[in-house]
C-alpha atoms as a PDB file:
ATOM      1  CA  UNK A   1      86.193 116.521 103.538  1.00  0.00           C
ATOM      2  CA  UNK A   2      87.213 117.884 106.575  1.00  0.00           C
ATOM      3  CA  UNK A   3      90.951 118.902 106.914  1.00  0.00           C
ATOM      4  CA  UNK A   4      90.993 116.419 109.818  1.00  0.00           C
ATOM      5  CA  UNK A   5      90.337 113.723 106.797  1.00  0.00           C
ATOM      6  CA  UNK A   6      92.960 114.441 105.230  1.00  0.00           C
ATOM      7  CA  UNK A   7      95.001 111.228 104.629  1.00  0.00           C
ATOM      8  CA  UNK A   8      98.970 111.655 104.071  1.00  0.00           C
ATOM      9  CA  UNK A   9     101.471 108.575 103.455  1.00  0.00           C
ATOM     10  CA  UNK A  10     103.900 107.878 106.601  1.00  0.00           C
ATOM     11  CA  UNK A  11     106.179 104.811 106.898  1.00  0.00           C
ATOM     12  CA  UNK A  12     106.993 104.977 110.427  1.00  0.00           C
ATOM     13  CA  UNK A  13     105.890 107.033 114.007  1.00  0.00           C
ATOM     14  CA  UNK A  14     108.445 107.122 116.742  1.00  0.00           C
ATOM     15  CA  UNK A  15     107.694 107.720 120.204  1.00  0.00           C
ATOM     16  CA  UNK A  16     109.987 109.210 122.838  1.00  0.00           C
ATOM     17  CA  UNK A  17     112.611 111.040 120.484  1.00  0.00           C
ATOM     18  CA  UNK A  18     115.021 112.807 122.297  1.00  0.00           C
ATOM     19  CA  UNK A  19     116.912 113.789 119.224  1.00  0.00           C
ATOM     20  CA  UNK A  20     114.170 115.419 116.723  1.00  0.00           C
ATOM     21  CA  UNK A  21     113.712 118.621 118.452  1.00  0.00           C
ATOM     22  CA  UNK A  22     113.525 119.607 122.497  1.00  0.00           C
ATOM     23  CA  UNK A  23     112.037 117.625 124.348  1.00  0.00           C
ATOM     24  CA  UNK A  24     110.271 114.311 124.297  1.00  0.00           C
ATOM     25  CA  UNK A  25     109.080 114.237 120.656  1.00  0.00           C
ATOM     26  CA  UNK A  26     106.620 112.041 118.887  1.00  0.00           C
ATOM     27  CA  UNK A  27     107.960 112.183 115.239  1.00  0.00           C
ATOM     28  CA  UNK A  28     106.261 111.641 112.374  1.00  0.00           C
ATOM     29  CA  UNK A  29     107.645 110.466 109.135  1.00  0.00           C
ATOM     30  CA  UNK A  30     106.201 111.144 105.720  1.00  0.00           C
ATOM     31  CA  UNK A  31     106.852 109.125 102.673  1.00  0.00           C
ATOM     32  CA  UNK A  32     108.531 110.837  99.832  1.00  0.00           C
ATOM     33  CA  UNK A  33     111.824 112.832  99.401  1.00  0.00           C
ATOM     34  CA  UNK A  34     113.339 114.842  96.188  1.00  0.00           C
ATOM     35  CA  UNK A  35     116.933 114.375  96.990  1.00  0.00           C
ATOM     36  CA  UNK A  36     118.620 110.934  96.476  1.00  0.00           C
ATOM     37  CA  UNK A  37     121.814 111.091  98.883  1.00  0.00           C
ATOM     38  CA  UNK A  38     124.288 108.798  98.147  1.00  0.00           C
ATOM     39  CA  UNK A  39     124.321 108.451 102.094  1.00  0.00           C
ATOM     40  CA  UNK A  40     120.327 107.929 103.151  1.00  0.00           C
ATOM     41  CA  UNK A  41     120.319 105.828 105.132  1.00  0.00           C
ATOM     42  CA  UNK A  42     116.381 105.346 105.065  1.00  0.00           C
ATOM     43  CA  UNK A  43     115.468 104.375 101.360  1.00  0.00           C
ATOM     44  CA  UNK A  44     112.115 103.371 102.582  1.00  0.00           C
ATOM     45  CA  UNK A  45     111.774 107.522 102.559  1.00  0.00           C
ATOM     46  CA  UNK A  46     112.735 107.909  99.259  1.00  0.00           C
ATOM     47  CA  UNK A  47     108.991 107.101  96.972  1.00  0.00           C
ATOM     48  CA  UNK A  48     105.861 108.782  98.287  1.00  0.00           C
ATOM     49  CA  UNK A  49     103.851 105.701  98.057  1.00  0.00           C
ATOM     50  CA  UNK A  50     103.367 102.327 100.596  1.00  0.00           C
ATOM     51  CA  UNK A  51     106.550  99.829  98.847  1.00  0.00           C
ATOM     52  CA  UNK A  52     106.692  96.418  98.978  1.00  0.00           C
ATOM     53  CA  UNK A  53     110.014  94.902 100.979  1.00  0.00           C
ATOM     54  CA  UNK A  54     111.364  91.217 101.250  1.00  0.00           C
ATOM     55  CA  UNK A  55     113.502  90.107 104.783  1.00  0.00           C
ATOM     56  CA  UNK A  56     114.570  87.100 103.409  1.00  0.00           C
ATOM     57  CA  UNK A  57     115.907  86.406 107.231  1.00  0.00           C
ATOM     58  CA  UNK A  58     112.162  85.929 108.167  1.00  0.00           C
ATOM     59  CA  UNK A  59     111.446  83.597 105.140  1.00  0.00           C
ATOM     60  CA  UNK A  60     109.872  80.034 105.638  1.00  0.00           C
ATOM     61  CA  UNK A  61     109.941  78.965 101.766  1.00  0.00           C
ATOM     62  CA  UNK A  62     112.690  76.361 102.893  1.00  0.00           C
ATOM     63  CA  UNK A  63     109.755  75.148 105.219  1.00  0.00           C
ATOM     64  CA  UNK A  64     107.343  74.524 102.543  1.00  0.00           C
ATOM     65  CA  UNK A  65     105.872  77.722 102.787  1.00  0.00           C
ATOM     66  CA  UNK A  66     105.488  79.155  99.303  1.00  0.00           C
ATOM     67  CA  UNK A  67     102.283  81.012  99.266  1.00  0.00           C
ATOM     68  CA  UNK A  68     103.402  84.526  97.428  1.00  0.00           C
ATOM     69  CA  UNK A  69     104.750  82.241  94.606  1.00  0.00           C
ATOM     70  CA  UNK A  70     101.069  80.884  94.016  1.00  0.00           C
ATOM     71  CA  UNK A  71      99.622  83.850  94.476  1.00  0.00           C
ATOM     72  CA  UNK A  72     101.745  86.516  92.195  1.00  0.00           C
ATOM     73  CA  UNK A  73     100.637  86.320  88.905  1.00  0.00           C
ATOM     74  CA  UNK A  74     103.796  88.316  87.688  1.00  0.00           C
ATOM     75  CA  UNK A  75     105.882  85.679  88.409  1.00  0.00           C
ATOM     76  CA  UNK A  76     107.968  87.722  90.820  1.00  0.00           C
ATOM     77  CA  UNK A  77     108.423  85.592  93.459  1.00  0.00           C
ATOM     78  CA  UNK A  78     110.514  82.681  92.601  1.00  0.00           C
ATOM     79  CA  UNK A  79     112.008  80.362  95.294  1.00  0.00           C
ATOM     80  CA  UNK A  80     112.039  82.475  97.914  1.00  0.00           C
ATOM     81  CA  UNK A  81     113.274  85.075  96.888  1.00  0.00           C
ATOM     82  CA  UNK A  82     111.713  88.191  95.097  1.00  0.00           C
ATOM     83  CA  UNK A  83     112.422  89.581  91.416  1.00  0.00           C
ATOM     84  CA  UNK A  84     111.847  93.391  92.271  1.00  0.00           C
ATOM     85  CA  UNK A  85     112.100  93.681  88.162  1.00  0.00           C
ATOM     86  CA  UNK A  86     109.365  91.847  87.499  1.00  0.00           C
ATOM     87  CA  UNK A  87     107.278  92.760  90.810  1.00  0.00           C
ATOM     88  CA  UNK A  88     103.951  95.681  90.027  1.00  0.00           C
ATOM     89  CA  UNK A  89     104.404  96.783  93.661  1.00  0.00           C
ATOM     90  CA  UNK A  90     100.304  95.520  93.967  1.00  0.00           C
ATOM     91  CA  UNK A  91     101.272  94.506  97.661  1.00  0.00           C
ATOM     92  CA  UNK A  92      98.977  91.119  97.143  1.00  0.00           C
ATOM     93  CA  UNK A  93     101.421  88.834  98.801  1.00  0.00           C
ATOM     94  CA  UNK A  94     101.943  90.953 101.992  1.00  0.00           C
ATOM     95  CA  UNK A  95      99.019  90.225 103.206  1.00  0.00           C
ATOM     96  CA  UNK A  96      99.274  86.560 103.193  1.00  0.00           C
ATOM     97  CA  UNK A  97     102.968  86.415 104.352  1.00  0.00           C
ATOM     98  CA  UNK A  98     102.661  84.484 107.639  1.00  0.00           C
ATOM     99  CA  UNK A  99     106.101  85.250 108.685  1.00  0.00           C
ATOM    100  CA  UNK A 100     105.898  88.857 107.724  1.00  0.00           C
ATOM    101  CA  UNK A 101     108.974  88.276 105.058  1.00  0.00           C
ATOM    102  CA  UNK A 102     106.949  90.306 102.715  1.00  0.00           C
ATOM    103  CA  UNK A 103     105.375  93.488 104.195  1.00  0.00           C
ATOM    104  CA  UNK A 104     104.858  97.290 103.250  1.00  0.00           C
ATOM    105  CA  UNK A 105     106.943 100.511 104.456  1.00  0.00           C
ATOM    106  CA  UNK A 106     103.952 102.975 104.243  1.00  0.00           C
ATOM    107  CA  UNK A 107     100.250 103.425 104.812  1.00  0.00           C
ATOM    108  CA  UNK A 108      97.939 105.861 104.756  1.00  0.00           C
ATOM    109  CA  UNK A 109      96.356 107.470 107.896  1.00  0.00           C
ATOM    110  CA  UNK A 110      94.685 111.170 108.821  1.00  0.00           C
ATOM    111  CA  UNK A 111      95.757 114.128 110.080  1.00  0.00           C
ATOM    112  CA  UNK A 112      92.782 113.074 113.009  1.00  0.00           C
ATOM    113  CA  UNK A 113      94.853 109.267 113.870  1.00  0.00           C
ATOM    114  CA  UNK A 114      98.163 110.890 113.792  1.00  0.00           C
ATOM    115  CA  UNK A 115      96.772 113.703 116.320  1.00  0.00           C
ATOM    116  CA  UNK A 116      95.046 111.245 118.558  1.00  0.00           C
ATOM    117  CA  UNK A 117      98.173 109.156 118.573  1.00  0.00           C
ATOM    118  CA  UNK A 118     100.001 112.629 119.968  1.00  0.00           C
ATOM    119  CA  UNK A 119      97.737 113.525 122.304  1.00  0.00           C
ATOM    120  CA  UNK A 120      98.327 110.526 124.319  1.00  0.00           C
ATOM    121  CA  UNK A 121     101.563 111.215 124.838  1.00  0.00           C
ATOM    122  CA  UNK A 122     101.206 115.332 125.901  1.00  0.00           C
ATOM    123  CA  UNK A 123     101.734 114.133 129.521  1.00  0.00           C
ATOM    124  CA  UNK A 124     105.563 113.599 128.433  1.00  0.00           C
ATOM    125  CA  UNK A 125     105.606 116.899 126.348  1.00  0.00           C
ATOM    126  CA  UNK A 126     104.969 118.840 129.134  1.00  0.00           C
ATOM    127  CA  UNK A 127     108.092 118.347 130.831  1.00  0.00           C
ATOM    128  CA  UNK A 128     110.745 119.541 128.500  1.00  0.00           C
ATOM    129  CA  UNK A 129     108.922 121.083 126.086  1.00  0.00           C
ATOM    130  CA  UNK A 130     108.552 118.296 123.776  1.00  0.00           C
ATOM    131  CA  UNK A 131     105.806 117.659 120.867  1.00  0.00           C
ATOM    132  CA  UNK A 132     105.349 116.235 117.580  1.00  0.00           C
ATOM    133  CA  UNK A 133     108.109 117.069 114.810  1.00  0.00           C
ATOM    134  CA  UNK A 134     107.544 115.856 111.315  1.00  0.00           C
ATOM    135  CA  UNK A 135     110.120 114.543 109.279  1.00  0.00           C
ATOM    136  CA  UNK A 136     110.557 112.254 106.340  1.00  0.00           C
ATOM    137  CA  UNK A 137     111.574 111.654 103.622  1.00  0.00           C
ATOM    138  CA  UNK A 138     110.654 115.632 103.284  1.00  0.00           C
ATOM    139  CA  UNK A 139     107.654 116.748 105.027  1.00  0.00           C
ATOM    140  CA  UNK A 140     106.672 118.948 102.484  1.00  0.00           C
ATOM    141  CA  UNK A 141     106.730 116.828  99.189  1.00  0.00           C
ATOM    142  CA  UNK A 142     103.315 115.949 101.042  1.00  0.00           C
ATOM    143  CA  UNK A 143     102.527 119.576 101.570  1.00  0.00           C
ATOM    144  CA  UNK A 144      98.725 120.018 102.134  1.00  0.00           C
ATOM    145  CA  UNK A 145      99.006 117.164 104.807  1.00  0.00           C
ATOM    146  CA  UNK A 146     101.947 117.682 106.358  1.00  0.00           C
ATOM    147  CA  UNK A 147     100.420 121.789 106.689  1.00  0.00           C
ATOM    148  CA  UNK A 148      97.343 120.107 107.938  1.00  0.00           C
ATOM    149  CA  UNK A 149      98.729 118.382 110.505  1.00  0.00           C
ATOM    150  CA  UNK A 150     100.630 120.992 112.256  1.00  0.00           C
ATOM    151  CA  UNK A 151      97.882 123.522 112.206  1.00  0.00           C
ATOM    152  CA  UNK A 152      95.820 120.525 113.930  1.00  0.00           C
ATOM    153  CA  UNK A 153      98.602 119.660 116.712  1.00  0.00           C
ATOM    154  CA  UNK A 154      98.852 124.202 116.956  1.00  0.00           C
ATOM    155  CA  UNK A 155      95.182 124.270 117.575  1.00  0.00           C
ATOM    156  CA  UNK A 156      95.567 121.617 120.311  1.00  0.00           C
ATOM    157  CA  UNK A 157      98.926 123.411 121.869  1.00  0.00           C
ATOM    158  CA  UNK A 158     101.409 120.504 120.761  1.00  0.00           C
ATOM    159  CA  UNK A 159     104.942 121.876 120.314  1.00  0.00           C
ATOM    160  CA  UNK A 160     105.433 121.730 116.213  1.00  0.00           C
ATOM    161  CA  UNK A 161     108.783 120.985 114.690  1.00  0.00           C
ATOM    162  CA  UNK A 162     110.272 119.648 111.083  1.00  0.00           C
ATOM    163  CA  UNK A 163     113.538 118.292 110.007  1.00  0.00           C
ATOM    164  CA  UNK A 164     113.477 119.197 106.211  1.00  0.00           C
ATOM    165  CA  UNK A 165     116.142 119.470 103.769  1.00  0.00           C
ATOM    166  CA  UNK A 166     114.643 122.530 102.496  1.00  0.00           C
ATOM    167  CA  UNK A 167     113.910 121.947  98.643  1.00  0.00           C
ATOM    168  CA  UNK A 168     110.349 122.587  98.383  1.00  0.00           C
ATOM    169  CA  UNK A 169     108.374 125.102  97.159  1.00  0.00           C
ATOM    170  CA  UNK A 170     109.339 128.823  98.923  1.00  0.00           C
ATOM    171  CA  UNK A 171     105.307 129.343  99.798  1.00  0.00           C
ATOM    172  CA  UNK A 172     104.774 126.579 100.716  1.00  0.00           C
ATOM    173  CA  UNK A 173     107.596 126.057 103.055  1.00  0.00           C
ATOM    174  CA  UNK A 174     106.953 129.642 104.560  1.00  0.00           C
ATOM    175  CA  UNK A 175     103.283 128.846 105.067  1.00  0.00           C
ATOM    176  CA  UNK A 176     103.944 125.418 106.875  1.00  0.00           C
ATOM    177  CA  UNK A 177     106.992 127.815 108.822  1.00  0.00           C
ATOM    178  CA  UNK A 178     103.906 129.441 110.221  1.00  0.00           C
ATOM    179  CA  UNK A 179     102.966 126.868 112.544  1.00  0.00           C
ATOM    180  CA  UNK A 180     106.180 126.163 113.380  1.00  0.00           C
ATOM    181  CA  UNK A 181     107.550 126.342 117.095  1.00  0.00           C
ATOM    182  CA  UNK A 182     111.117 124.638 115.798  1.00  0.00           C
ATOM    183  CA  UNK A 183     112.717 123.936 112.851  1.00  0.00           C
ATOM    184  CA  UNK A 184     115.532 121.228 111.575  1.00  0.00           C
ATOM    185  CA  UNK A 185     117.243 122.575 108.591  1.00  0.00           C
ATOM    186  CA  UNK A 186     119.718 120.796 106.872  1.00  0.00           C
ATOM    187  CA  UNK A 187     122.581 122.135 104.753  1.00  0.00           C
ATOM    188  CA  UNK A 188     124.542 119.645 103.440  1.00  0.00           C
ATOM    189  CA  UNK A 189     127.688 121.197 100.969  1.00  0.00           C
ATOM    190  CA  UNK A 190     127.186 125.067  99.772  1.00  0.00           C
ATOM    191  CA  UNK A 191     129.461 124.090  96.621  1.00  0.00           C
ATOM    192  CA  UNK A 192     126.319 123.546  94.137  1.00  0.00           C
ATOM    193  CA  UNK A 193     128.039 121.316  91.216  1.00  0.00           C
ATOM    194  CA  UNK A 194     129.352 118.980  94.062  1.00  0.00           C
ATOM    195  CA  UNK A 195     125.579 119.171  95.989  1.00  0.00           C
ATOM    196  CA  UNK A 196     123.842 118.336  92.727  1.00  0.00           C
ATOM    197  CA  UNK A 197     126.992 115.364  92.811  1.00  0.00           C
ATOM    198  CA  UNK A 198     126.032 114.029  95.874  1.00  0.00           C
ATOM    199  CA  UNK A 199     122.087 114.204  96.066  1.00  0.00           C
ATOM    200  CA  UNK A 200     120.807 114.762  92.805  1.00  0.00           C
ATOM    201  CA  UNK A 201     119.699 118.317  92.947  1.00  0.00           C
ATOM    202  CA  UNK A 202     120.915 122.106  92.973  1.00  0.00           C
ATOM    203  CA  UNK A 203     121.367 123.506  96.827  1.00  0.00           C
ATOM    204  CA  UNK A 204     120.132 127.028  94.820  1.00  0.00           C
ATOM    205  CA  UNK A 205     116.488 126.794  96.213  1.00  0.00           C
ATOM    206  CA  UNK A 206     117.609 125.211  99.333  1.00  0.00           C
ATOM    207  CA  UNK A 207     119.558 128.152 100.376  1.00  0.00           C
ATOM    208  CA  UNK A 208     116.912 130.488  99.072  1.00  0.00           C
ATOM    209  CA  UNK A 209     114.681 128.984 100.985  1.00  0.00           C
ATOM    210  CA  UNK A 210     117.036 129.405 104.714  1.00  0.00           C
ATOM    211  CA  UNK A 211     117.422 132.650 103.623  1.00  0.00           C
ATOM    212  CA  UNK A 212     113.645 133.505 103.381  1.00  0.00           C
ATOM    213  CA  UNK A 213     113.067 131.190 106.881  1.00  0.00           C
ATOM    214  CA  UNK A 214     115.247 133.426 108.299  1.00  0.00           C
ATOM    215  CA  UNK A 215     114.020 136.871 107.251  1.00  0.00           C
ATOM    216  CA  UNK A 216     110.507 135.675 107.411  1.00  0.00           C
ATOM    217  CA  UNK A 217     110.627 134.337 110.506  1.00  0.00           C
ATOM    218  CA  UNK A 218     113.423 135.462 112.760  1.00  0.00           C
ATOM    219  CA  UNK A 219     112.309 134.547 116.066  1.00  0.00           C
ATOM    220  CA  UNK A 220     111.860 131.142 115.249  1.00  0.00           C
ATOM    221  CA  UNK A 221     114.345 128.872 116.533  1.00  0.00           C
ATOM    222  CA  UNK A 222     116.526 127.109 114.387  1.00  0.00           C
ATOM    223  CA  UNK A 223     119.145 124.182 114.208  1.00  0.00           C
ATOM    224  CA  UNK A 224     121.181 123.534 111.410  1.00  0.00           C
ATOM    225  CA  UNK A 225     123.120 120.566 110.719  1.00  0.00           C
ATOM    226  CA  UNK A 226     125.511 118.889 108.356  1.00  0.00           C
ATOM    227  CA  UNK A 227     125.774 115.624 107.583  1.00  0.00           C
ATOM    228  CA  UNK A 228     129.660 115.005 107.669  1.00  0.00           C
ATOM    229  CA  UNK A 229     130.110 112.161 104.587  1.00  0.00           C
ATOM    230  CA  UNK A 230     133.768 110.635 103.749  1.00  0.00           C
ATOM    231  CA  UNK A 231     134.571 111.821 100.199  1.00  0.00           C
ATOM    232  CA  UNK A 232     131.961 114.159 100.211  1.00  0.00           C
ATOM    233  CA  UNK A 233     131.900 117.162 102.529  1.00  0.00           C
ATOM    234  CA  UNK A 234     134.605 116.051 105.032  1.00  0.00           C
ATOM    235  CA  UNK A 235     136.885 118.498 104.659  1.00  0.00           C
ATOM    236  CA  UNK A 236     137.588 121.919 106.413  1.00  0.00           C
ATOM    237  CA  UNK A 237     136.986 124.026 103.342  1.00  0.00           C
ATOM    238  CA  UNK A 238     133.492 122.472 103.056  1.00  0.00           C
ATOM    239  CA  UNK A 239     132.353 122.931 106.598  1.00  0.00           C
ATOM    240  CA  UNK A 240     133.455 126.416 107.303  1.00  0.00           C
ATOM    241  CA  UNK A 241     131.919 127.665 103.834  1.00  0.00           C
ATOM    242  CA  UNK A 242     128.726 126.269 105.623  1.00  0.00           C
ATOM    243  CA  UNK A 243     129.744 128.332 109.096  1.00  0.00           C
ATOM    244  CA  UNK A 244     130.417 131.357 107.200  1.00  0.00           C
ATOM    245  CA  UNK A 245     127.397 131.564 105.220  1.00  0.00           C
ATOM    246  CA  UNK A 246     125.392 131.337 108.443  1.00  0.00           C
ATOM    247  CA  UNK A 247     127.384 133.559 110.665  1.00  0.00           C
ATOM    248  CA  UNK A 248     124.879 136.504 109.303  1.00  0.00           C
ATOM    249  CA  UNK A 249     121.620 135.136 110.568  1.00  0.00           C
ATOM    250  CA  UNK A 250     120.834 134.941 114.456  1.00  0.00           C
ATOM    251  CA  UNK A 251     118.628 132.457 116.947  1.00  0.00           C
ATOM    252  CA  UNK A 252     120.630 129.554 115.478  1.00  0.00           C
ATOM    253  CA  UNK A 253     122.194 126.431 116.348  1.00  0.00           C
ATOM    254  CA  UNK A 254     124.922 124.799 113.877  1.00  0.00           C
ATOM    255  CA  UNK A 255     126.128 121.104 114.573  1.00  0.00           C
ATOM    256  CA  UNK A 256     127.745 118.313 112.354  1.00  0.00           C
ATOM    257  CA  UNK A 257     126.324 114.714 112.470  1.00  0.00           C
ATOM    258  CA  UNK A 258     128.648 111.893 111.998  1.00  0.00           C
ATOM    259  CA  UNK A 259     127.827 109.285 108.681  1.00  0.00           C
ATOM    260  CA  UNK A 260     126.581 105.676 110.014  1.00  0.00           C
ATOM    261  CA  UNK A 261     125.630 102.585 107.066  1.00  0.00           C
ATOM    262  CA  UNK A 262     122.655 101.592 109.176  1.00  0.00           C
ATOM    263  CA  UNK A 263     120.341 101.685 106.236  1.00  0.00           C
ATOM    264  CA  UNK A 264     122.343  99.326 103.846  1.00  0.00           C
ATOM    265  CA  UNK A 265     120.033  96.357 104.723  1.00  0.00           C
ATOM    266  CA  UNK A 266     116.968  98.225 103.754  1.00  0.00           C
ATOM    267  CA  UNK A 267     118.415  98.879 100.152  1.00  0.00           C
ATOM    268  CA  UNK A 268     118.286  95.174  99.622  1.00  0.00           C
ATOM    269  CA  UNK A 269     115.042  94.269 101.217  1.00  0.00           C
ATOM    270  CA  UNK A 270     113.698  96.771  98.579  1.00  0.00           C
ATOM    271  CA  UNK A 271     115.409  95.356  96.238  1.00  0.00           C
ATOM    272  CA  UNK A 272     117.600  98.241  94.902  1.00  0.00           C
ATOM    273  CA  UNK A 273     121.595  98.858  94.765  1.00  0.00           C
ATOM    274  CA  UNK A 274     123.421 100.103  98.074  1.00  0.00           C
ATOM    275  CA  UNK A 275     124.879 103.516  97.225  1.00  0.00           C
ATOM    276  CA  UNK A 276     128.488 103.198  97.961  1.00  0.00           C
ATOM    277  CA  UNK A 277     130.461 105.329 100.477  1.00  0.00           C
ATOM    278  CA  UNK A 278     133.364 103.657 100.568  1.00  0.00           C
ATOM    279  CA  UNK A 279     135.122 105.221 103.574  1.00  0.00           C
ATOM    280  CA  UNK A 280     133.693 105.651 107.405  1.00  0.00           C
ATOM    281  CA  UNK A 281     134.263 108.725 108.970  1.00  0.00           C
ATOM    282  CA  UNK A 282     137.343 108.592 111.366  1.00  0.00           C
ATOM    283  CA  UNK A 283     136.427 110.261 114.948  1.00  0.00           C
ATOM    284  CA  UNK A 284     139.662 112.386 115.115  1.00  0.00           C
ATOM    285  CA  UNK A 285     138.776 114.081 111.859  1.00  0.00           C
ATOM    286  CA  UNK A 286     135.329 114.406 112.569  1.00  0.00           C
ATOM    287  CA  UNK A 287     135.967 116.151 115.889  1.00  0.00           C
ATOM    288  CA  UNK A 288     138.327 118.174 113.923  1.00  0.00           C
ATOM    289  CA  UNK A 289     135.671 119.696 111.600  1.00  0.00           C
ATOM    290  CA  UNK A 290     133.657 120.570 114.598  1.00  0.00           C
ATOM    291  CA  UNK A 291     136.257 123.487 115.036  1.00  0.00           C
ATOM    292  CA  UNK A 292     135.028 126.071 112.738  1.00  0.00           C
ATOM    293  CA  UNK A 293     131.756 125.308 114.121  1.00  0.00           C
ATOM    294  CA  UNK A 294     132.672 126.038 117.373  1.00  0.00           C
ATOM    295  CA  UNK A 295     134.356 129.322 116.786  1.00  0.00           C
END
C-alpha cells in the first residue's frame, strides 16, 4: 500500500481557520483522544472510530416516519428516540434516515483525499503563511496516519501544524515534530493528582514530552495554552505554576483560553452524560489570570 493509501479516521475538516495556527489553515481533525476532560467540549473526538448520533430536532417519527425502528434488529430505536444501551453502533439506520436525525461523526479517508482537499486551498496559504494543522481528538493516537499526512503536505510545501495535548508516545511525537513547521501544545494544570482529577490521566508524560519538544527541536515555534476551567485551574496559583515552568524554554508563546459549554448538545445526541462544570468563567477573573502570563 502506498503511504498515500493510508486511511486514518477524521470526524470533521474545517476550512479557513484563523485560529489553529498562522495563517489561513485547513484543519484536520482525527478521531480518538486519551484524555477525558470534564470540559471537552467535542465528545464526538473522544472514540477513534465513526459513532452513531441521534438530533432528535431533525426527527420525523411524529410524521409517520419510523424506518430505523423497522430496520434495527436490536431494538434500539423505540419511538423516536434511540436506546444508546441497547444500540451495536452497526450504523444501519444512518443510511436510511431521510431527515439525517441519525448520522455518523467519522469516516475514513486517505492521506491522498485529505491532501487533494489542501491543495485547493494553497492559493489562501500563501498569504499569511497558512496550511494544514491537524488536530483532534489527539493527532497522534492515530500516529502512522497522522505522520503520513504531514510528511505528504511537507513534500508538497504546505505549512504543517498540530494542536495536541501531548500524551502520546515520546518517539513518536518527536518523529511527527519532524515535519512540523508549528506546534499547539496544551498544558492544562502542572499539579498531577488534580490533572489525573480533571482528565483522567497523569500530566507526567505530557510534560516529558514539552520538555523533549523543546530540547529536540528548539527552533520550532511553539504556542502554549491553558484552558482556564471554573473549579479547576482558575486560580492564580495554578496558572503561574504553568508560567514558571515555561519561563526556561525560548521561541514560545503562552496564552489562556476562556471555558465555553458549546459541546453539551453533542453529549446527548451521542447519547452519553454531560460532564458537569457547574460554574462559567467570569471575564474579570479571567482577565485577571492573564497577569502572570503577561509578565
Amino acid at each position: 500500500m502506498s503511504t498515500l493509501d493510508k486511511r486514518g479516521v477524521v470526524f470533521n475538516i474545517q476550512h479557513y481557520s484563523l485560529h489553529d495556527g498562522p495563517g489561513i489553515r485547513t484543519v484536520v481533525f482525527l478521531k480518538g483522544c486519551p484524555l477525558r476532560c470534564a470540559w471537552c467540549s467535542n465528545p464526538e473526538s473522544q472514540r477513534p472510530y465513526p459513532e452513531l448520533y441521534f438530533d432528535k430536532d431533525k426527527c420525523i417519527y411524529d410524521r409517520g416516519c419510523g424506518f430505523c425502528e423497522k430496520l434495527c434488529s436490536q431494538g434500539a430505536m423505540i419511538n423516536g428516540c434511540v436506546d444508546f444501551t441497547k444500540c451495536t453502533n452497526c450504523l444501519s439506520c444512518a443510511g436510511i434516515c431521510p431527515s439525517r436525525a441519525l448520522a455518523v461523526y467519522g469516516r475514513e479517508m486517505s492521506v491522498s483525499e485529505i491532501i487533494e482537499e489542501a491543495e485547493r486551498e494553497q492559493v489562501f496559504y500563501r498569504h499569511g503563511g497558512g496550511g494544514i494543522t491537524l488536530s483532534g481528538g489527539e493527532p497522534l493516537m492515530q500516529a502512522e496516519f497522522a505522520i503520513e499526512l504531514l510528511k505528504a503536505a511537507k513534500e508538497r510545501h504546505i505549512h504543517t501544524a498540530i494542536e495536541t495535548c501531548g500524551y502520546a508516545d515520546t518517539a513518536v511525537l518527536l518523529e511527527a515534530a519532524r515535519y512540523l513547521d508549528f506546534i499547539l501544545y496544551d498544558v492544562k494544570i502542572l499539579d498531577e493528582r488534580k490533572h489525573e482529577r480533571a482528565t483522567g490521566v497523569s500530566n507526567r508524560l505530557i510534560l516529558k514530552n514539552l520538555e523533549a519538544l523543546f530540547s529536540a527541536f528548539p527552533k520550532t515555534p511553539k504556542l502554549i495554552r491553558t484552558p482556564v476551567i471554573p473549579g479547576v485551574n482558575d486560580t492564580e496559583e495554578d496558572i503561574r505554576a504553568i508560567a514558571d515552568f515555561l519561563k526556561p524554554f525560548d521561541n514560545y508563546r503562552y496564552e489562556l483560553l476562556p471555558y465555553h459549554r458549546f459541546g453539551e448538545k453533542k453529549y446527548k445526541m451521542l447519547g452519553r452524560a454531560v460532564p458537569m462544570i457547574e460554574n462559567r468563567l467570569d471575564e474579570k477573573k479571567f482577565q485577571q489570570l492573564r497577569r502572570p502570563v503577561e509578565q
